[in-house]
N, C-alpha and C. Protein backbone atom coordinates (compact mmCIF):
# COMPACT_ATOMS: atom_id res chain seq x y z
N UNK A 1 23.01 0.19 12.00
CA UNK A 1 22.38 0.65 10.76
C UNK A 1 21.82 2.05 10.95
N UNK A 2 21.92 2.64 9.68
CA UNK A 2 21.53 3.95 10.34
C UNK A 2 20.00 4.16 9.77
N UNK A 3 19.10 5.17 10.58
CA UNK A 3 18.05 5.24 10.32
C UNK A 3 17.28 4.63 8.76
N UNK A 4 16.52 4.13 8.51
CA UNK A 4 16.09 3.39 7.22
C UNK A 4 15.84 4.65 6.31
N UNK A 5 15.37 4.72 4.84
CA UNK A 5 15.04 5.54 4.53
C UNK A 5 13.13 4.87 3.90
N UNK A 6 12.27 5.77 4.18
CA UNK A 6 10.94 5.81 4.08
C UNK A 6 10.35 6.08 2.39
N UNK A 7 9.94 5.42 2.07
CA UNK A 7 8.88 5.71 0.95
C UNK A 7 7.71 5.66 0.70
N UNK A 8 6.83 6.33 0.80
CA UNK A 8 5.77 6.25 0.79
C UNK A 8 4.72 6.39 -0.91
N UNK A 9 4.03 5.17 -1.22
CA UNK A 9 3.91 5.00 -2.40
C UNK A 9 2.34 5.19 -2.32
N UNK A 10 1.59 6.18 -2.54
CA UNK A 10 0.04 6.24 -2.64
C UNK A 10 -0.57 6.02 -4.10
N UNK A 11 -1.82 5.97 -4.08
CA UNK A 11 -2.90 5.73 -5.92
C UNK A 11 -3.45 4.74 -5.65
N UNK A 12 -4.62 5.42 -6.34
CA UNK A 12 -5.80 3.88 -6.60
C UNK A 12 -5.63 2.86 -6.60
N UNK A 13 -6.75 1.96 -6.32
CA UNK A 13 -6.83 0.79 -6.33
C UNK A 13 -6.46 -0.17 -7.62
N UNK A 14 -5.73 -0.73 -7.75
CA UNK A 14 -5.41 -0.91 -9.32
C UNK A 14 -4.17 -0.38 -9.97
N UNK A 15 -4.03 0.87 -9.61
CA UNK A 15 -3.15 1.90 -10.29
C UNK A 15 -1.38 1.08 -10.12
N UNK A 16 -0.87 -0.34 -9.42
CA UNK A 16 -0.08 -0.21 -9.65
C UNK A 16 1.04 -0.92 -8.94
N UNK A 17 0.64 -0.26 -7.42
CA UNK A 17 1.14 0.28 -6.41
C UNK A 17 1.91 -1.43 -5.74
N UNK A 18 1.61 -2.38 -5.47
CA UNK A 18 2.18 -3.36 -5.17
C UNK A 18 3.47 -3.78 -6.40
N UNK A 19 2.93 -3.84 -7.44
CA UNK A 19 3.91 -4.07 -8.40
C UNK A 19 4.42 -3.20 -8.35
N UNK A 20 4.93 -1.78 -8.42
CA UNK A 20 6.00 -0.73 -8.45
C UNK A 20 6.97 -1.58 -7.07
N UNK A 21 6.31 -1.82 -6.07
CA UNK A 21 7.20 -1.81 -4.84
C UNK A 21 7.81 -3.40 -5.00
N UNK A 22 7.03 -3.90 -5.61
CA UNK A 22 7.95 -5.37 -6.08
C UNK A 22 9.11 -4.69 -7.15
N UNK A 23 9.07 -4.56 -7.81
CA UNK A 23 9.84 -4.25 -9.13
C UNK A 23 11.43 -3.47 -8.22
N UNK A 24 10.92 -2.33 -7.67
CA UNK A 24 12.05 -2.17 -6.54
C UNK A 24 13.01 -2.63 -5.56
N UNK A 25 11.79 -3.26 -5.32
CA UNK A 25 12.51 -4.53 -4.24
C UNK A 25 13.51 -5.45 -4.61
N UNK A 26 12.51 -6.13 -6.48
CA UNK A 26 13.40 -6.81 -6.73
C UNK A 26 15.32 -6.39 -7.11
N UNK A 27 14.88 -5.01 -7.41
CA UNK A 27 16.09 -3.86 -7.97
C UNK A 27 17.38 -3.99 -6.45
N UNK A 28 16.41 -3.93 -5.36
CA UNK A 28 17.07 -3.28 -4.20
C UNK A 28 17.49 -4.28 -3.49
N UNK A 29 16.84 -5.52 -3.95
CA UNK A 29 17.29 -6.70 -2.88
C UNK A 29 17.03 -6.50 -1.39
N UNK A 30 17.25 -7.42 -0.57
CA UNK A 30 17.92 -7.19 0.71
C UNK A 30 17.94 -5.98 1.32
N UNK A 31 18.31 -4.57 0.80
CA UNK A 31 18.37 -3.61 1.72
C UNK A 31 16.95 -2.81 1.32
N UNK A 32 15.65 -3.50 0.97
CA UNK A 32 14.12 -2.77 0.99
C UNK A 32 13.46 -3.97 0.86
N UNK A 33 13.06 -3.34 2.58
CA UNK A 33 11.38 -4.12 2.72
C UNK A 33 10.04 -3.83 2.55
N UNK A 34 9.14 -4.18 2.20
CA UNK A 34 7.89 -3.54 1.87
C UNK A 34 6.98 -4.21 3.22
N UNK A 35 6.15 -2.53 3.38
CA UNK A 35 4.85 -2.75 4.06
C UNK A 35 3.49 -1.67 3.53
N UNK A 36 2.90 -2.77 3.65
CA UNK A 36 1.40 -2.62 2.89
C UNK A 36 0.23 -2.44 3.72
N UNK A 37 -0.16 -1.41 3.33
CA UNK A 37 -1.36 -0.48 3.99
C UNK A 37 -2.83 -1.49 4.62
N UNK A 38 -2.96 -2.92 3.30
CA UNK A 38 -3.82 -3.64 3.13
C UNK A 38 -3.76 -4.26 4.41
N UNK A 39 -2.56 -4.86 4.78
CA UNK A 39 -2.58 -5.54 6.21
C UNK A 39 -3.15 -4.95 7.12
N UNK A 40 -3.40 -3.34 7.19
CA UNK A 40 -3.98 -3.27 8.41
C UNK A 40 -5.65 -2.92 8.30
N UNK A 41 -6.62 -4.13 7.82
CA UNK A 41 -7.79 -3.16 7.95
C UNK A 41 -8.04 -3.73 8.72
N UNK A 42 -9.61 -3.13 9.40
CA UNK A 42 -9.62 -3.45 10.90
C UNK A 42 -10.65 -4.97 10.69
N UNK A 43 -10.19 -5.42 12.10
CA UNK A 43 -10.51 -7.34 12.08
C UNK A 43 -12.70 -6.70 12.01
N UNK A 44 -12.93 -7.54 11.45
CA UNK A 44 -14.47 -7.23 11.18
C UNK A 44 -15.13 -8.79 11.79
N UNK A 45 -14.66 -9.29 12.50
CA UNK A 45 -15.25 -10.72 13.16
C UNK A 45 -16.11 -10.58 14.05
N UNK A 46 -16.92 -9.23 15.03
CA UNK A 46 -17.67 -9.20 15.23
C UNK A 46 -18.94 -8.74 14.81
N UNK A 47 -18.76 -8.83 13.02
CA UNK A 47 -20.13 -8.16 12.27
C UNK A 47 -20.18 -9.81 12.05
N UNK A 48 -21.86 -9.97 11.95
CA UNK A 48 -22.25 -11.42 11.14
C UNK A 48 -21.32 -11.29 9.71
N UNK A 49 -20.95 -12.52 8.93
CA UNK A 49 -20.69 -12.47 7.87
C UNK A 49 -21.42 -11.87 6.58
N UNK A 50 -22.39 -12.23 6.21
CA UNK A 50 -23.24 -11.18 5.70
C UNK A 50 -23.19 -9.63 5.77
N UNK A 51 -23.41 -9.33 6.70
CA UNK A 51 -22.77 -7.88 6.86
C UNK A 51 -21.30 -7.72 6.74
N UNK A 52 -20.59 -8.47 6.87
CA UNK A 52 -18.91 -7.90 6.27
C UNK A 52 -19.20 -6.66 4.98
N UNK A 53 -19.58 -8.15 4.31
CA UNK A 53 -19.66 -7.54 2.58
C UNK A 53 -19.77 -6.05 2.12
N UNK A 54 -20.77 -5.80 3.33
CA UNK A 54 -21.27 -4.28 2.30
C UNK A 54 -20.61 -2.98 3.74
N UNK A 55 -19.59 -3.59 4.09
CA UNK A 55 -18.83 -2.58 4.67
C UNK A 55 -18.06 -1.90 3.71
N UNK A 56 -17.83 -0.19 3.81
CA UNK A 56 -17.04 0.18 2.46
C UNK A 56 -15.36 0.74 3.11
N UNK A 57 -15.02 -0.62 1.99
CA UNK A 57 -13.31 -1.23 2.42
C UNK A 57 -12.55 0.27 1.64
N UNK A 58 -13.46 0.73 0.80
CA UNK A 58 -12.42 2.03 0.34
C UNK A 58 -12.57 3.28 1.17
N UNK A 59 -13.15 3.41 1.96
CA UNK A 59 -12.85 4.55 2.95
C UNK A 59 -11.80 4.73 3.88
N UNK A 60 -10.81 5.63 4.40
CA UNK A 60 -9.96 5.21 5.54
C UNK A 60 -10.42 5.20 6.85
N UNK A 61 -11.78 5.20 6.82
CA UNK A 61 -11.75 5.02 8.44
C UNK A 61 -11.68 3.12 8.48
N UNK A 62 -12.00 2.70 7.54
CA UNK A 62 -11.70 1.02 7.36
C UNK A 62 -10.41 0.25 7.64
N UNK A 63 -9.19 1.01 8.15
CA UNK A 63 -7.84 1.05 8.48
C UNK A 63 -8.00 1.25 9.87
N UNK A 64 -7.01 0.37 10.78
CA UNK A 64 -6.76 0.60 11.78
C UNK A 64 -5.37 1.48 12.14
N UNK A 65 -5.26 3.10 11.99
CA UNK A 65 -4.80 3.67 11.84
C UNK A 65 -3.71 3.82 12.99
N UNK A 66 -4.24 3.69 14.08
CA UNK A 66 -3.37 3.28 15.35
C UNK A 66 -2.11 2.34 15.60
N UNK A 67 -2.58 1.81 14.93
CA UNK A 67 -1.45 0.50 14.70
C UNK A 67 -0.87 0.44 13.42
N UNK A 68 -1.37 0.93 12.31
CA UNK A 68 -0.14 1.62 11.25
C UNK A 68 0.94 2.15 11.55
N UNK A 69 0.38 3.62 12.15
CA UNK A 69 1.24 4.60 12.85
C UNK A 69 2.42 3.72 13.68
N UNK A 70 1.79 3.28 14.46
CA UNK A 70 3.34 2.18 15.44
C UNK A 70 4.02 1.96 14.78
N UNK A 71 2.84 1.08 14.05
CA UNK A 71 4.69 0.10 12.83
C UNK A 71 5.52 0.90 11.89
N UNK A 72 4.73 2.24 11.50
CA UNK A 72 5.86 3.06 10.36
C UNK A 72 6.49 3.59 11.55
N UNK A 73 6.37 3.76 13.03
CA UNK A 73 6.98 4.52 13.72
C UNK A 73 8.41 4.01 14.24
N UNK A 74 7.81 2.46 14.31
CA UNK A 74 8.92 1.65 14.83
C UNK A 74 10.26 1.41 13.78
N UNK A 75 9.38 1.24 12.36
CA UNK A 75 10.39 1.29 11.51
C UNK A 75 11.19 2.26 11.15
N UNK A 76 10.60 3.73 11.34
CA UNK A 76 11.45 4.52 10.89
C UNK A 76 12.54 4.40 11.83
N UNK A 77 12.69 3.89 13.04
CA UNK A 77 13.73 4.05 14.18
C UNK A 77 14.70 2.86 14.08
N UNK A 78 14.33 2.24 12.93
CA UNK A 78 14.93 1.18 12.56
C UNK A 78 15.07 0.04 13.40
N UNK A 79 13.69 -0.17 14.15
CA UNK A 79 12.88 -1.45 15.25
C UNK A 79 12.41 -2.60 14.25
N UNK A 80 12.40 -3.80 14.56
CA UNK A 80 11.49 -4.90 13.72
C UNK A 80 10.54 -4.31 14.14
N UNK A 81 9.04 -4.91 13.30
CA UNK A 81 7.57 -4.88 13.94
C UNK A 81 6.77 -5.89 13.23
N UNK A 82 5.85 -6.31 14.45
CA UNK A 82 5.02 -7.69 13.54
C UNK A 82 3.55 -6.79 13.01
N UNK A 83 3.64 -7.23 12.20
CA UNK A 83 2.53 -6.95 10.94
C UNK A 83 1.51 -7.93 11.04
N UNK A 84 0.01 -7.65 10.93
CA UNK A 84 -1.30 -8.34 11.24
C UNK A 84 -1.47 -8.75 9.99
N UNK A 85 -2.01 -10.53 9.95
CA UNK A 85 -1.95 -11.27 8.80
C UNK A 85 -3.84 -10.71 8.15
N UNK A 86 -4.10 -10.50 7.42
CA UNK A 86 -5.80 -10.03 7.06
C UNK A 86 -6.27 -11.14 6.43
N UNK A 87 -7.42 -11.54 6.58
CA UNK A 87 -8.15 -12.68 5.71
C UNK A 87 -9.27 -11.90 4.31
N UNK A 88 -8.83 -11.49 3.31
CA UNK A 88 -10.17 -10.73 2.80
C UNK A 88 -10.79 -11.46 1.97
N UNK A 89 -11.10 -12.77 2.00
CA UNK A 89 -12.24 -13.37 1.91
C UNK A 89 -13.54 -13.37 2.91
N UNK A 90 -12.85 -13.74 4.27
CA UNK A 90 -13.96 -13.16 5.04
C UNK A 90 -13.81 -12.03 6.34
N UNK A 91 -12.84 -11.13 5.88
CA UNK A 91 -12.60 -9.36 6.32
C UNK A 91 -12.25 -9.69 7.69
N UNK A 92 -11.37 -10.61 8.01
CA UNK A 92 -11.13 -10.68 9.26
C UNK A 92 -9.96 -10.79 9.95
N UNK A 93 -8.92 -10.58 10.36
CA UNK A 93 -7.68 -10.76 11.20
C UNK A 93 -7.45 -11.53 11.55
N UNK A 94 -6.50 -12.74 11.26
CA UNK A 94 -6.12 -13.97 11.97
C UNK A 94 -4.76 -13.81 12.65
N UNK A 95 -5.28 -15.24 13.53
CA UNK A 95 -4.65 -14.99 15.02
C UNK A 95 -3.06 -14.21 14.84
N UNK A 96 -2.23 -14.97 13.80
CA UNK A 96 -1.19 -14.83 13.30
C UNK A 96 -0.47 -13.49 13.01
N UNK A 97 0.61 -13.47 13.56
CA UNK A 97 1.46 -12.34 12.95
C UNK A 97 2.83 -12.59 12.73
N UNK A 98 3.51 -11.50 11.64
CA UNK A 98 4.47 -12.33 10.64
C UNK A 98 5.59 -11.01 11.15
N UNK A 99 6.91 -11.20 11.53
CA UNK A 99 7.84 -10.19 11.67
C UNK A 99 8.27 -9.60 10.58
N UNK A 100 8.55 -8.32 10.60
CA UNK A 100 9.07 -7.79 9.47
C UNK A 100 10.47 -6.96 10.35
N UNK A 101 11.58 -7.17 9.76
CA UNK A 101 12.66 -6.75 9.73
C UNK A 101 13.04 -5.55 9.54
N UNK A 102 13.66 -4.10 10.12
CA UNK A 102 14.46 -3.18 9.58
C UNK A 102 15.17 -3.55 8.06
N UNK A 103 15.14 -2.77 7.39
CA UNK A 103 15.93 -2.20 5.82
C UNK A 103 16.36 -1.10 5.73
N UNK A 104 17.75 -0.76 4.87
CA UNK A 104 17.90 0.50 5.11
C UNK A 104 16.75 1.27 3.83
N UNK A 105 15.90 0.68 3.13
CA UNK A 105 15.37 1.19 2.61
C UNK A 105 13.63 0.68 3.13
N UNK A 106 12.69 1.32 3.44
CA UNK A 106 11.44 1.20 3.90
C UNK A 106 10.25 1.36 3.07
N UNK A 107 10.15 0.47 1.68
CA UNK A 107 8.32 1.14 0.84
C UNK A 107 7.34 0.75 1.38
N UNK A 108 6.58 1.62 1.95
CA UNK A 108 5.46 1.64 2.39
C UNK A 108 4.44 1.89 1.14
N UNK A 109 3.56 1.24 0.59
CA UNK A 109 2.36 1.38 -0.05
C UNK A 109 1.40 1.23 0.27
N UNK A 110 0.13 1.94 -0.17
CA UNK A 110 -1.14 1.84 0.36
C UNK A 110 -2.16 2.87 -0.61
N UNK A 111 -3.89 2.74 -0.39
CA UNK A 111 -4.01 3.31 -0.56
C UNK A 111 -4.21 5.44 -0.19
N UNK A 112 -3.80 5.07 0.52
CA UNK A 112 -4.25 6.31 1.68
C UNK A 112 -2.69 6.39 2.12
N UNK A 113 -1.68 6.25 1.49
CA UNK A 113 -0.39 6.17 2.77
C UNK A 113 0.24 7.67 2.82
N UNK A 114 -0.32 8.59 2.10
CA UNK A 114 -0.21 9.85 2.37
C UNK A 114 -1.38 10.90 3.00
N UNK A 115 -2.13 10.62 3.01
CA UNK A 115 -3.42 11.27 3.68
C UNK A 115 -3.13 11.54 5.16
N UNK A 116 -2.18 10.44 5.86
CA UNK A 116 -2.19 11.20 7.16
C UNK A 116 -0.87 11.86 7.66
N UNK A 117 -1.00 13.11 8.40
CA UNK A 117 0.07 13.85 8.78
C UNK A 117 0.97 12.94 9.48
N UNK A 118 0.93 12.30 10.00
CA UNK A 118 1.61 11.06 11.42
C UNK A 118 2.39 10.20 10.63
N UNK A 119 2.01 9.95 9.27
CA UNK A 119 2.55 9.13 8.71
C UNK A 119 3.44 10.31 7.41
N UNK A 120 2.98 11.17 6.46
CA UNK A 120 3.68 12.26 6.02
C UNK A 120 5.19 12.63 6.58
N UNK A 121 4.75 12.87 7.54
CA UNK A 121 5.90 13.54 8.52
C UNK A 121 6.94 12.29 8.41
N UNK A 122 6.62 11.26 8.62
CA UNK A 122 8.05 10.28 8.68
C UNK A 122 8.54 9.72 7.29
N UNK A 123 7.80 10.51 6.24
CA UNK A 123 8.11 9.85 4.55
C UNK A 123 9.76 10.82 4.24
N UNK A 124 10.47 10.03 3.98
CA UNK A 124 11.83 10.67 3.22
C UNK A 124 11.02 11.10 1.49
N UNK A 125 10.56 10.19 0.61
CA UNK A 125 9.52 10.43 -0.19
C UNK A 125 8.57 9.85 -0.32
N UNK A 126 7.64 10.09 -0.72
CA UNK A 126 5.82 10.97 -1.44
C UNK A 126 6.08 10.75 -2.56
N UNK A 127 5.40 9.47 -3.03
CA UNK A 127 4.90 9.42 -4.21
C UNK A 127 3.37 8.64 -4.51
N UNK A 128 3.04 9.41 -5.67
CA UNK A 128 1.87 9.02 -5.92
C UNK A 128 1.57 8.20 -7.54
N UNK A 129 0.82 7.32 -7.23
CA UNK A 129 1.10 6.45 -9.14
C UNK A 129 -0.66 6.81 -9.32
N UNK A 130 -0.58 7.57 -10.36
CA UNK A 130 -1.40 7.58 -11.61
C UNK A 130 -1.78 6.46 -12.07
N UNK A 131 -3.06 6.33 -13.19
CA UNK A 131 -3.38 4.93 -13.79
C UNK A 131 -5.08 5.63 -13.74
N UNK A 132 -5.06 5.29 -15.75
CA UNK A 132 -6.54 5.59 -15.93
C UNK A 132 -7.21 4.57 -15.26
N UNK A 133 -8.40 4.73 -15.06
CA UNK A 133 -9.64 4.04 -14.16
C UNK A 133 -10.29 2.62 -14.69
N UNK A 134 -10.02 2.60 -16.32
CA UNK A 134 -10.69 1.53 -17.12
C UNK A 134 -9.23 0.32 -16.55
N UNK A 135 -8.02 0.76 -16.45
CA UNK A 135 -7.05 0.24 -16.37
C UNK A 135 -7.43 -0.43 -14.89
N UNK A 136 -7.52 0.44 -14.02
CA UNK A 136 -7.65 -0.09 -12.55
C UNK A 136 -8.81 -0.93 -12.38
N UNK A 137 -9.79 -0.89 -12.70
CA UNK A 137 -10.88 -1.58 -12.64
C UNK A 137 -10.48 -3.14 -13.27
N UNK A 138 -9.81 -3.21 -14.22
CA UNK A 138 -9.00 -4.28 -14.88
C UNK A 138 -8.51 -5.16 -14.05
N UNK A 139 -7.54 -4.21 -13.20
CA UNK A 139 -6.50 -5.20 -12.12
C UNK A 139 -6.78 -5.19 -11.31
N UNK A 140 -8.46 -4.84 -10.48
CA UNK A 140 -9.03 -4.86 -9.49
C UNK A 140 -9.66 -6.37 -9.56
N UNK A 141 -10.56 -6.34 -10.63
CA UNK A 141 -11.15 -7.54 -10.94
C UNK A 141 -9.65 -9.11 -11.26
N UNK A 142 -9.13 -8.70 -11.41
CA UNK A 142 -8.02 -10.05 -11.56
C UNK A 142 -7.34 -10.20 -10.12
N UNK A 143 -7.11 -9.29 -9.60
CA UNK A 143 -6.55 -9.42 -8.13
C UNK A 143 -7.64 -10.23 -7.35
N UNK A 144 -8.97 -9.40 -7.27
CA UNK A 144 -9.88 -9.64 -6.26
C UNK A 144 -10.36 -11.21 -6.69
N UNK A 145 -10.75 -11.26 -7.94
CA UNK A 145 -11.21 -12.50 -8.29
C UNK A 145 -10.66 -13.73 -7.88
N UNK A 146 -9.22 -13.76 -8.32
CA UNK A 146 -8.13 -14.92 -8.44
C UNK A 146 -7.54 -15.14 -7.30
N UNK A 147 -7.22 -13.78 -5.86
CA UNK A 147 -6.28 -13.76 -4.99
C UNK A 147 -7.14 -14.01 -3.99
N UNK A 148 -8.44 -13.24 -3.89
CA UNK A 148 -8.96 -12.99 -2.92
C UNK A 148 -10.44 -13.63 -2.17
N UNK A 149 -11.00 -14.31 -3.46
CA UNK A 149 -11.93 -15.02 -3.75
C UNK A 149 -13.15 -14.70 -3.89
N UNK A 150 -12.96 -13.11 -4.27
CA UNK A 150 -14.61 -12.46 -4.90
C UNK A 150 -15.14 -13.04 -6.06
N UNK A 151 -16.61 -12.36 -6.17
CA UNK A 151 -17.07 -12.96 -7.25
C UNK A 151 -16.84 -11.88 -8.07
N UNK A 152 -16.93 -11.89 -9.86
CA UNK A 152 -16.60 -10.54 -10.52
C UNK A 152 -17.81 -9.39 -10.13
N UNK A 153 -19.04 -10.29 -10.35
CA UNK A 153 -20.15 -9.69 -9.83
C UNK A 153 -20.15 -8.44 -8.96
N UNK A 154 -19.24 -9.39 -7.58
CA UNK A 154 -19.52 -8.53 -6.41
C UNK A 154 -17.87 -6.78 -6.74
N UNK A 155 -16.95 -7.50 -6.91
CA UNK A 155 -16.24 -6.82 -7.40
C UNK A 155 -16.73 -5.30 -8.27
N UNK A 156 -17.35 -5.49 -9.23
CA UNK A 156 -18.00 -4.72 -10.01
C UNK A 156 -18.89 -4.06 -9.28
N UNK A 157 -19.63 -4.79 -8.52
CA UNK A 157 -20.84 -3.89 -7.77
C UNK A 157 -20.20 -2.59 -6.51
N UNK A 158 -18.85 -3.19 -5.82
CA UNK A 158 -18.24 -2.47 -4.99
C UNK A 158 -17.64 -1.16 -5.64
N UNK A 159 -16.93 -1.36 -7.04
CA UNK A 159 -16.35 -0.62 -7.39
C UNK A 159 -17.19 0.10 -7.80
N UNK A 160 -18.23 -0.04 -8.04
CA UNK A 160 -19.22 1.21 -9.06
C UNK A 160 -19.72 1.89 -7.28
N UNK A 161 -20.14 1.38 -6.36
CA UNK A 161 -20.72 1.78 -5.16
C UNK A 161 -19.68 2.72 -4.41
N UNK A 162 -18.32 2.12 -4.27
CA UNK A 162 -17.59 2.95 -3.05
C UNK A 162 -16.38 3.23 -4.08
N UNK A 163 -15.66 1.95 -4.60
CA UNK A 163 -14.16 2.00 -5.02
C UNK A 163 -14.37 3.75 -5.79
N UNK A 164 -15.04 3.62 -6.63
CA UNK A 164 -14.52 5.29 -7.54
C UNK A 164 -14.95 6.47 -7.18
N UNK A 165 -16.11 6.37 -6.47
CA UNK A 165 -16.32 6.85 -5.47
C UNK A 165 -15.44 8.08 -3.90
N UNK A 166 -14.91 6.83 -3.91
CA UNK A 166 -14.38 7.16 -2.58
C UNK A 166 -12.83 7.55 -3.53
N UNK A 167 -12.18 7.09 -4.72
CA UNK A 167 -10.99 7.72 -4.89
C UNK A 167 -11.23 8.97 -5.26
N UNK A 168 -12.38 9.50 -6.15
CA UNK A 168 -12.51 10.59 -5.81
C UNK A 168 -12.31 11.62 -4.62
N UNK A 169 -13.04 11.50 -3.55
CA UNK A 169 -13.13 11.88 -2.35
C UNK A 169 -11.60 11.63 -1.32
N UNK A 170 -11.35 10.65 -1.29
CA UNK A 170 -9.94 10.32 -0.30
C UNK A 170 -8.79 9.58 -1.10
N UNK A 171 -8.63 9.40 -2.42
CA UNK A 171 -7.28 9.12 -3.15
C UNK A 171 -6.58 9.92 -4.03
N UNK A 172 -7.11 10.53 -4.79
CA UNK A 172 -7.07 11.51 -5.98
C UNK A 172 -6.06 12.82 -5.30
N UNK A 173 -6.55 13.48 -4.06
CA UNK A 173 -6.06 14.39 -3.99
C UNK A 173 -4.99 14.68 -3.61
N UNK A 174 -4.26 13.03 -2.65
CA UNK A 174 -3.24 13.21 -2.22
C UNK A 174 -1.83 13.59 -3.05
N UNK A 175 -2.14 13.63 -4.47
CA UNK A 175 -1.21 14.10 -5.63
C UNK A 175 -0.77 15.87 -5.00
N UNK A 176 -1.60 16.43 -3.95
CA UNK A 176 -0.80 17.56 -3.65
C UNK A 176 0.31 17.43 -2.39
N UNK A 177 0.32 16.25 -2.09
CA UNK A 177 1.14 16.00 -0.63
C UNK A 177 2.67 15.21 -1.37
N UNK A 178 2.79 15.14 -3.25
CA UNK A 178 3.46 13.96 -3.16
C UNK A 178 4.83 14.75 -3.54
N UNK A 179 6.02 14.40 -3.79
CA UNK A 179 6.82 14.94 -4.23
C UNK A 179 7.28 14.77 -5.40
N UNK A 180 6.55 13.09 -6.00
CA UNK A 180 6.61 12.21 -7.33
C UNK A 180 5.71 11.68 -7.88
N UNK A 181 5.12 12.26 -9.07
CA UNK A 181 3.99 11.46 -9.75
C UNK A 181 4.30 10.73 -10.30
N UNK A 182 4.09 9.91 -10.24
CA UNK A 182 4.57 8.89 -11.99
C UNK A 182 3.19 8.41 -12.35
N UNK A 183 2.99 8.24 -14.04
CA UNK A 183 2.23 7.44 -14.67
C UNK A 183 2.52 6.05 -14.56
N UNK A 184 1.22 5.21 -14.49
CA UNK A 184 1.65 3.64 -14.63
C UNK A 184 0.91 3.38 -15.68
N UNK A 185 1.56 2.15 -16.30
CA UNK A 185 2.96 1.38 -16.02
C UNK A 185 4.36 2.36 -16.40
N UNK A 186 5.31 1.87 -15.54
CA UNK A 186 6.19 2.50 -15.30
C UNK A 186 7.08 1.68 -16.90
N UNK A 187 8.19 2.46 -17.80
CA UNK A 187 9.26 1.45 -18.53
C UNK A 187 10.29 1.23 -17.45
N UNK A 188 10.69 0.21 -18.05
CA UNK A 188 12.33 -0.25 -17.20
C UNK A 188 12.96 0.39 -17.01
N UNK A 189 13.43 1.12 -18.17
CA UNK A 189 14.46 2.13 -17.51
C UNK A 189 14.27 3.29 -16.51
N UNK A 190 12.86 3.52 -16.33
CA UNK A 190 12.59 4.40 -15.41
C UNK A 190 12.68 3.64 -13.52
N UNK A 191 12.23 2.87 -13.93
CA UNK A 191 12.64 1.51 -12.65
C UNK A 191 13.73 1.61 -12.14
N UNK A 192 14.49 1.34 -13.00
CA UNK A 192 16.12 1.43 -13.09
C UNK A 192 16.40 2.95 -12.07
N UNK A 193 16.20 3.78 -12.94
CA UNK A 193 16.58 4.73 -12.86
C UNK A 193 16.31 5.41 -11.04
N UNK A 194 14.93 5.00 -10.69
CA UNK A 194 14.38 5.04 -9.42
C UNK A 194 14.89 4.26 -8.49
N UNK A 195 15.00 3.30 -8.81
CA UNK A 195 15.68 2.22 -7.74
C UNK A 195 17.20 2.63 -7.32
N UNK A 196 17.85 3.29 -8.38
CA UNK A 196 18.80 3.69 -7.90
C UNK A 196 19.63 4.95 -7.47
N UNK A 197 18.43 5.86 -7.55
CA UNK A 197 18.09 6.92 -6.88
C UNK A 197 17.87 6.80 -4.90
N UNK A 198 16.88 5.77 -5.03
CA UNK A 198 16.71 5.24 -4.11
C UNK A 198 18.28 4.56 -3.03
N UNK A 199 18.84 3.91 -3.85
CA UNK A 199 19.75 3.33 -3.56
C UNK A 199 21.20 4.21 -2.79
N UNK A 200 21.23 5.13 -3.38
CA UNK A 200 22.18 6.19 -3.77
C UNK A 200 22.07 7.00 -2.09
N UNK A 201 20.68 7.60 -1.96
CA UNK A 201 20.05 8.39 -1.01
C UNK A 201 19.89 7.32 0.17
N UNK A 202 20.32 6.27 0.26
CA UNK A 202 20.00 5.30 1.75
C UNK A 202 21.47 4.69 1.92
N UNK A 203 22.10 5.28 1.12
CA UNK A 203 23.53 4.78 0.75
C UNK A 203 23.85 3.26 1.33
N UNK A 204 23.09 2.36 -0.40
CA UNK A 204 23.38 1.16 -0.33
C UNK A 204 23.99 0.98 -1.71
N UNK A 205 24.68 0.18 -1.79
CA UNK A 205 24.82 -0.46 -2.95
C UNK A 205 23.56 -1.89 -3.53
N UNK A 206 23.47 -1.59 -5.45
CA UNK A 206 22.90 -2.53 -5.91
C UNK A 206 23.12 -3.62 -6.52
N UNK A 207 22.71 -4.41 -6.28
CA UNK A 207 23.75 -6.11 -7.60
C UNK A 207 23.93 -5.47 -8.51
């Protein structure tokens, strides 16, 4: 197989970014795998539980950046790599790890997945998804609530404290590193249209 091709999908919390790389996937089948920025924050099992909470999960030093780097490194060389399972109910790393396979196509999403040079450098493309803030705050609270087992309460309290906060400061700007903005939600035909762009440039064929 020849080298995979890299995508790197950055934007807010909310803005999108898992569903774009599903929607692709589903487009691309088989030849694109997704890896997600979320898997790697760092295991927090030696803070009391209580203190987890008010660690702020939207900063990137909250990423274990070391071990990102490996796995986009390994993948770009078209290596399997096992990926760290995260618990974010209670912010911690379990024992478990899950293999992820070479593709000739590679979406990487995250929030921060363009911010670092180490990781830049190995993106074929840079893109960044847009999404007003009333919107993200929306699909923050339904994710976190339903998936993850926050309370809305606490949800709300994080996002007013760090989440908008910190996209200000470390999400927002990476729109100068990207090569593709898009607004979300994306229409179908633009899906379409990307996926097989995508397709074209990793030279696969699509169903």
């Amino acid at each position: 197989m020849q080298r995979p091709l890299l995508v790197g999908i950055a934007g807010g919390s909310g803005a999108g970014k898992s569903w774009l790389v599903g929607q692709l996937q589903a487009r691309l089948g088989p030849a694109a795998v997704v890896l997600s920025l979320d898997d790697f924050y760092r295991d927090l099992s030696h803070l009391p539980r209580r203190r987890r909470a008010w660690v702020n999960f939207d900063h990137p030093r909250a990423i274990d950046w070391a071990l990102f780097e490996e796995v986009v490194g390994r993948l770009a060389r078209g290596l399997p790599a096992d990926i760290p399972c995260y618990d974010f109910a209670e912010h911690v790393r379990r024992p478990e790890r899950r293999r992820l396979e070479p593709a000739p196509v590679v979406l990487i999403e995250g929030l921060w997945v363009l911010r670092r040079r180490a990781v830049r450098r190995r993106l074929h493309w840079r893109v960044f998804l847009d999404c007003p803030a009333a919107i993200r705050l929306q699909r923050r609270l339904q994710r976190d609530v339903h998936e993850r087992g926050r309370s809305a309460d606490s949800v709300r309290r994080q996002w007013r404290n760090h989440v908008q906060p910190m996209h200000e400061r470390h999400v927002a700007g990476q729109r100068r590193w990207a090569g593709l903005c898009l607004e979300s939600p994306l229409e179908t035909a633009e899906l379409d249209r990307l996926a097989a762009r995508l397709a074209r440039e990793a030279g696969v064929k699509m169903d």
